[in-house]
Protein backbone atom coordinates (compact mmCIF):
# COMPACT_ATOMS: atom_id res chain seq x y z
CA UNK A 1 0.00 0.00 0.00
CA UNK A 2 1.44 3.40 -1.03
CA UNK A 3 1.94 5.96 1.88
CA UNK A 4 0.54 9.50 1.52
CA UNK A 5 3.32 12.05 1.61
CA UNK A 6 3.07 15.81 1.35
CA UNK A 7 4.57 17.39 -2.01
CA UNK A 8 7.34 19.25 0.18
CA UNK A 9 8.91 19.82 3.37
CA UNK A 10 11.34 22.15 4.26
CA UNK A 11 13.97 19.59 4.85
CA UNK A 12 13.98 16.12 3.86
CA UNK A 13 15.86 13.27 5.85
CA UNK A 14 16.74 9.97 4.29
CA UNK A 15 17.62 7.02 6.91
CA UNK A 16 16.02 6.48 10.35
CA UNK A 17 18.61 5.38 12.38
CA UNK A 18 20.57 6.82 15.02
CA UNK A 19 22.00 9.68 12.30
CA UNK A 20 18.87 10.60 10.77
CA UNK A 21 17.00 10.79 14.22
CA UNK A 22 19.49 12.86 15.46
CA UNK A 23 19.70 15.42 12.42
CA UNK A 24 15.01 15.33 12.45
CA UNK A 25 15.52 16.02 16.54
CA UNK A 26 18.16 18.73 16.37
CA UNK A 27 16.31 20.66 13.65
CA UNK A 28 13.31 20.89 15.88
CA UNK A 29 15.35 22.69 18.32
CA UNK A 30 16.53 25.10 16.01
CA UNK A 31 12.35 25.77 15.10
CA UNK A 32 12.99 23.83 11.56
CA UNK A 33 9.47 21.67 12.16
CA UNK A 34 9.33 21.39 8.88
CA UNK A 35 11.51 17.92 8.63
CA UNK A 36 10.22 14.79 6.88
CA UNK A 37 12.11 11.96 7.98
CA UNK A 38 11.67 8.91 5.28
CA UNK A 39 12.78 5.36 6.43
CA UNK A 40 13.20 3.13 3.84
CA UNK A 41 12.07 0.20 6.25
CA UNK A 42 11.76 0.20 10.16
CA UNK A 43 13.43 2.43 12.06
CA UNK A 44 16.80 1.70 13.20
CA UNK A 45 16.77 -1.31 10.70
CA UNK A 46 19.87 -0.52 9.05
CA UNK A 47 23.31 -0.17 11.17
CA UNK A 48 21.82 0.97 14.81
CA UNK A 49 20.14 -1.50 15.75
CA UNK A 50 23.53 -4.13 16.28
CA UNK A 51 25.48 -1.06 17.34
CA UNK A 52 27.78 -1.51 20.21
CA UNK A 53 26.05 1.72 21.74
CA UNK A 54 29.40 3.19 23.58
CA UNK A 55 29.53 6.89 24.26
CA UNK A 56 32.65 8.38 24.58
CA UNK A 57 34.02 12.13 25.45
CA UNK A 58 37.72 11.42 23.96
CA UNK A 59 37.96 12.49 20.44
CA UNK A 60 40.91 13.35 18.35
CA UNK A 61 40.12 16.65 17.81
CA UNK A 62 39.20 19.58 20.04
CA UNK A 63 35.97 19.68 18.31
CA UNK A 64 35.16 16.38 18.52
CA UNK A 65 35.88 16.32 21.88
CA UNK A 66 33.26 19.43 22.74
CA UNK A 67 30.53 17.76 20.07
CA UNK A 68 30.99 14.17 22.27
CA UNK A 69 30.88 15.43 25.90
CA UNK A 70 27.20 17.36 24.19
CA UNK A 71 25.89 13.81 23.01
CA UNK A 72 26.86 12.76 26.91
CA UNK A 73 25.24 15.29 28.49
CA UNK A 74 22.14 14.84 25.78
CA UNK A 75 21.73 11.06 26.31
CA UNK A 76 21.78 11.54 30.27
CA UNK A 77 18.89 14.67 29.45
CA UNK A 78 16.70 12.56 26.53
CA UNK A 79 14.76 10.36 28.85
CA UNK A 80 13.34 12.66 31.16
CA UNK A 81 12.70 15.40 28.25
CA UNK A 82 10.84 12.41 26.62
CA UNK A 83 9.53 9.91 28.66
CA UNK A 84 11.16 7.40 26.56
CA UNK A 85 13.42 5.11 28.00
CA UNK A 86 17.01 4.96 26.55
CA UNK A 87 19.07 2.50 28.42
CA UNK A 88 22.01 5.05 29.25
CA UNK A 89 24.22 4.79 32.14
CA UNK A 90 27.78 6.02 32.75
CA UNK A 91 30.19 3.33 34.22
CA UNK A 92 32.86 4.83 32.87
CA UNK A 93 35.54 3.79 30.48
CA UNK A 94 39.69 3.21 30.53
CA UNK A 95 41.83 3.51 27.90
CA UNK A 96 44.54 1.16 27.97
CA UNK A 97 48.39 1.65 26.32
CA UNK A 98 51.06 -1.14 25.71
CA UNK A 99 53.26 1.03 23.64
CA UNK A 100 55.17 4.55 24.68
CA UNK A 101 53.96 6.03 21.44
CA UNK A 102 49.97 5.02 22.50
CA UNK A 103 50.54 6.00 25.79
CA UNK A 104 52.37 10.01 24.92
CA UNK A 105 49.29 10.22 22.77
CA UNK A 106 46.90 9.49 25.08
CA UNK A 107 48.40 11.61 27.72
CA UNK A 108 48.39 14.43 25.39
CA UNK A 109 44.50 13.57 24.69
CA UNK A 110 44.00 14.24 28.57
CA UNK A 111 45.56 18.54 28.63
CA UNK A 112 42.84 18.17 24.86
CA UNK A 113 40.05 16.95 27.08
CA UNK A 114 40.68 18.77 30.08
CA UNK A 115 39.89 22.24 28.18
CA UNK A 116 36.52 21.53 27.86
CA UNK A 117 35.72 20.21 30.46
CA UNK A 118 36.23 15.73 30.70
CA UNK A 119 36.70 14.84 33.89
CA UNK A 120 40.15 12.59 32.94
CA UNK A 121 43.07 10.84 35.10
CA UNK A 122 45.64 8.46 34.41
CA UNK A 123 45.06 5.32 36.60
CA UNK A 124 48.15 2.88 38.13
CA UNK A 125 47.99 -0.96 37.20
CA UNK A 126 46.28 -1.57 41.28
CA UNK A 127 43.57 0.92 40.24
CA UNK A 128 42.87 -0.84 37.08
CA UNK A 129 42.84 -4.18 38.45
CA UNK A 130 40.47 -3.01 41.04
CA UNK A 131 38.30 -1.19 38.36
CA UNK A 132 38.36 -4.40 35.80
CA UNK A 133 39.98 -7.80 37.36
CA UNK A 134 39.20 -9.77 34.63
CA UNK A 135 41.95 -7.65 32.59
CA UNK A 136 45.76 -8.51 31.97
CA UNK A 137 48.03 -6.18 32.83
CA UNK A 138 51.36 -7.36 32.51
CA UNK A 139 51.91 -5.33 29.52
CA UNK A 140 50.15 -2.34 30.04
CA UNK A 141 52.53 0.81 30.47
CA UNK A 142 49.33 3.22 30.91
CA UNK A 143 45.78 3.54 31.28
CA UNK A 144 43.34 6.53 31.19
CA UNK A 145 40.08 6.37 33.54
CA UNK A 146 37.42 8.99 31.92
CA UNK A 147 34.42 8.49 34.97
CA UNK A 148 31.92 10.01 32.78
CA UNK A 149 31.67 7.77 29.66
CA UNK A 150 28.89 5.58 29.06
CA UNK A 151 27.02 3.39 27.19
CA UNK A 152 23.44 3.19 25.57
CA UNK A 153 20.91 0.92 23.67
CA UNK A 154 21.38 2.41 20.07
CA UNK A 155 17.26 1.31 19.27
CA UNK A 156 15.92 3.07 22.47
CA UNK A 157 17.99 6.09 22.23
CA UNK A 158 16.73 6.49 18.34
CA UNK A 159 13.19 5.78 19.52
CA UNK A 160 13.83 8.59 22.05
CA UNK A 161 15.07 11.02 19.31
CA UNK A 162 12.18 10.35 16.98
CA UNK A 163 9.63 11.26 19.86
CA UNK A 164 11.48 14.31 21.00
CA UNK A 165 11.68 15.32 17.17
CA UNK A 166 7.86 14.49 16.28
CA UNK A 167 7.16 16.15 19.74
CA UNK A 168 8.83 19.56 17.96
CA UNK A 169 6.78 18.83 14.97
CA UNK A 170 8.89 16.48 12.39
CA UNK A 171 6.89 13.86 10.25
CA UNK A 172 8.83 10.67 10.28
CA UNK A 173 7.57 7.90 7.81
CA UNK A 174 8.57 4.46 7.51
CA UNK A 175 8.65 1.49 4.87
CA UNK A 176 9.07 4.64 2.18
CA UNK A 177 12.51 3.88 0.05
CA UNK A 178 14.02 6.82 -1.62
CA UNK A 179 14.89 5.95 -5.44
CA UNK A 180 16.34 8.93 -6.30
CA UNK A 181 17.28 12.59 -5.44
CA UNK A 182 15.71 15.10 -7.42
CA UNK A 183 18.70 17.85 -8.70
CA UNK A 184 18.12 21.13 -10.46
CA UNK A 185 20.99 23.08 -11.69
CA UNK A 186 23.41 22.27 -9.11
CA UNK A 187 20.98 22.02 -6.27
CA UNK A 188 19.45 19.10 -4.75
CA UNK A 189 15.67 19.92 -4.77
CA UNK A 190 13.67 16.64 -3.42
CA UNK A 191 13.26 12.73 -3.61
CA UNK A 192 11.32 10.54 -5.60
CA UNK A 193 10.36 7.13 -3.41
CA UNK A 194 10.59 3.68 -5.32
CA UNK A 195 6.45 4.51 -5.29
CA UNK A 196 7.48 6.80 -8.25
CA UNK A 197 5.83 9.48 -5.51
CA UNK A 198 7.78 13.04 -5.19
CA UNK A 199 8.53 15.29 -2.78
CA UNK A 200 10.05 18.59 -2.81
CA UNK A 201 12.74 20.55 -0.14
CA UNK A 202 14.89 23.17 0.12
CA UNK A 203 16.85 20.84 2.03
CA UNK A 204 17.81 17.02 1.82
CA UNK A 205 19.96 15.32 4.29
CA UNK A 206 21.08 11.68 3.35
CA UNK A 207 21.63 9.86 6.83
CA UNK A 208 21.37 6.38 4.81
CA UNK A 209 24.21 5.13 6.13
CA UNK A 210 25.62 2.21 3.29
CA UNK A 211 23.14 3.46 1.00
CA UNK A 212 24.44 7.53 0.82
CA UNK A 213 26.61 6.29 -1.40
CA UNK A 214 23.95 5.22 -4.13
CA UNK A 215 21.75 7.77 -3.44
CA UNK A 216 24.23 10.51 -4.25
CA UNK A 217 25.28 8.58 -7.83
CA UNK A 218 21.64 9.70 -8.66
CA UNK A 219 22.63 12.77 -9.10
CA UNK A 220 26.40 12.44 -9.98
CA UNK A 221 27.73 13.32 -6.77
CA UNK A 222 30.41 10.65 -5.51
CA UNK A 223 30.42 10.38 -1.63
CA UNK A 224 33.81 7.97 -0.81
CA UNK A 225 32.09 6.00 1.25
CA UNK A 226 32.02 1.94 1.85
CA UNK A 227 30.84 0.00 4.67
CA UNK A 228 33.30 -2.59 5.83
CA UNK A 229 32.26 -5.87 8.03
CA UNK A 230 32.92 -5.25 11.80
CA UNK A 231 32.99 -8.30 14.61
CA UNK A 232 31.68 -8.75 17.96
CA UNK A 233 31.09 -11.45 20.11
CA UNK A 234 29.05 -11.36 23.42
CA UNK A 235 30.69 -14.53 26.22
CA UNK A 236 28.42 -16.92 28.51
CA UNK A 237 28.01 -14.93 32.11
CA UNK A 238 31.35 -14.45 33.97
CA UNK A 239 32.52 -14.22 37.38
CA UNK A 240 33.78 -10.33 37.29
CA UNK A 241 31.80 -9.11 34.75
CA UNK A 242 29.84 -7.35 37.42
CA UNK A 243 27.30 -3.87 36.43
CA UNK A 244 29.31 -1.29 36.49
CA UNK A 245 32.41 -2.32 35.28
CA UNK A 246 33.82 0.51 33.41
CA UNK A 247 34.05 0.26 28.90
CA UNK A 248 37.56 -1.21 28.50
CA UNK A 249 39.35 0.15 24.85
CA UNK A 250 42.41 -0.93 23.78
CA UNK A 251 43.44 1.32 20.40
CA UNK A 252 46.04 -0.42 19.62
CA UNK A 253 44.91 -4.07 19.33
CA UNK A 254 41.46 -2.18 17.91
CA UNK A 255 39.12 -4.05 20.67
CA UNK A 256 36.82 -2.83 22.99
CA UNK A 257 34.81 -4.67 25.93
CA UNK A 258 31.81 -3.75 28.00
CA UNK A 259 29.73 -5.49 30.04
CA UNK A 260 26.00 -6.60 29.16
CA UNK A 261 23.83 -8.34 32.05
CA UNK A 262 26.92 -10.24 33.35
CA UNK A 263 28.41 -11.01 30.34
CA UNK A 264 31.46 -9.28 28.16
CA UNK A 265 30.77 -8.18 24.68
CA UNK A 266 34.15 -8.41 22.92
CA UNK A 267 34.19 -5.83 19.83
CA UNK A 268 37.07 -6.21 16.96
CA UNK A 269 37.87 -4.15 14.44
CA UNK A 270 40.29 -4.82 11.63
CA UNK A 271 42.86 -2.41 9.69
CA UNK A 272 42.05 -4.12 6.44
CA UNK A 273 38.48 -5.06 7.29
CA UNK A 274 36.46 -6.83 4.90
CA UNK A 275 34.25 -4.77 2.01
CA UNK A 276 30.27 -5.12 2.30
CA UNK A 277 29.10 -4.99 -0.95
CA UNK A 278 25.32 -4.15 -1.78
């Protein structure tokens, strides 16, 4: 069955995960309630819904930093602006170093942090077995300890998005696949769905995640991006893997670990990961 849309909207957003809730909820804010949000299937159905859901402060960048320790202080604020339930909570996370060159870089992340505000420390071995005793240490040379970082469930934070951004007046639309964008001159002026239906913006924001890519060859733009396969496991309950245990990262070996109801999850990622092609 075809779903109604208007002819236009101020600003269109493809994708309804994490990204695209985000962009409809922040555009409220600013008094854009003119934001059609089009999800090709359910929302969240793409990436979000098997992300790992950890939210951290420590960014490369100055500005990354400030634009993280936001999205902290947002996903602590979301549930009690929207009654919907997010699964945040803050146990914390340590960085861990087994290299001199890791650890000078992280220790110059923590003077980058400390400027806007991350509460930040550098943690001895005792500390860290304390914090995490299911961790080796024996060749660890450093660890950071930032109190503040948490983690979330990725489908209940989006859910909380889309209500706070259809509470400020966005439409958001699922099973409604974007074909093509629409492009006049050099300006991107509206969709038309797989329906064949079309609707015009002043705006379009592609949040589509492995699909952007596609979506922009409709109108010869080339955006260099490729999703890549990414690993994670989640273990049987273990003794130590107690609530609370702080987000464990380890940047050189490209793992991460957090605890779930008793259990680790184990993340991987790979230098030369493996291309997902659609």
């Amino acid at each position: 069955m075809t779903v109604e849309l208007p002819d236009r909207a101020q600003v269109i957003v493809i994708g309804g995960g994490i990204i695209g809730a985000s962009i409809a909820y922040h555009l409220t804010k600013r008094d854009v309630s003119d934001v059609l949000l089009l999800e090709q299937g359910q929302l969240t159905g793409g990436t979000t819904w098997h992300a790992a859901g950890l939210v951290s402060q420590l960014k490369s960048t100055h500005s990354l930093t400030k634009l993280a320790t936001y999205s902290t202080r947002l996903f602590e604020e979301l549930e009690d602006e929207t009654g919907q339930a997010t699964g945040y909570r803050a146990p914390g996370s340590i960085s861990v170093a087994s290299d001199p060159e890791r650890w000078e870089e992280m220790r110059r992340g923590i003077s980058m942090a400390s400027t806007v505000g991350v509460d930040i420390r550098e943690i001895g071995m005792d500390e860290l077995n304390e914090k995490v005793p299911l961790l080796r240490t024996d060749d660890l040379i450093g660890a950071l300890f930032i109190p503040k970082d948490g983690q979330t469930s990725p489908v209940d934070t989006t859910m909380a998005l889309v209500k706070g951004a259809r509470n400020g007046g966005a439409t958001v639309i699922e099973g409604v696949a974007v074909k093509r964008l629409l492009k006049k001159g050099d300006t991107c002026i509206g969709v038309q769905t797989e329906e064949g239906q079309t609707v015009l913006a002043e705006s379009v924001v592609m949040a589509a995640g492995m699909w952007t890519r596609h979506l922009a060859e409709t109108i010869g733009v080339n955006v260099p991006l490729q999703a890549c396969e990414h690993f994670y496991i989640v273990t049987e309950p273990l003794d130590g893997a107690e609530r609370g245990m702080p987000i464990v990262r380890d940047p050189r070996n490209y793992t991460y670990f957090k605890e779930e109801t008793g259990k680790i999850m184990a993340g991987f990622f790979e230098p030369k990961a493996k291309v997902w092609n659609l």
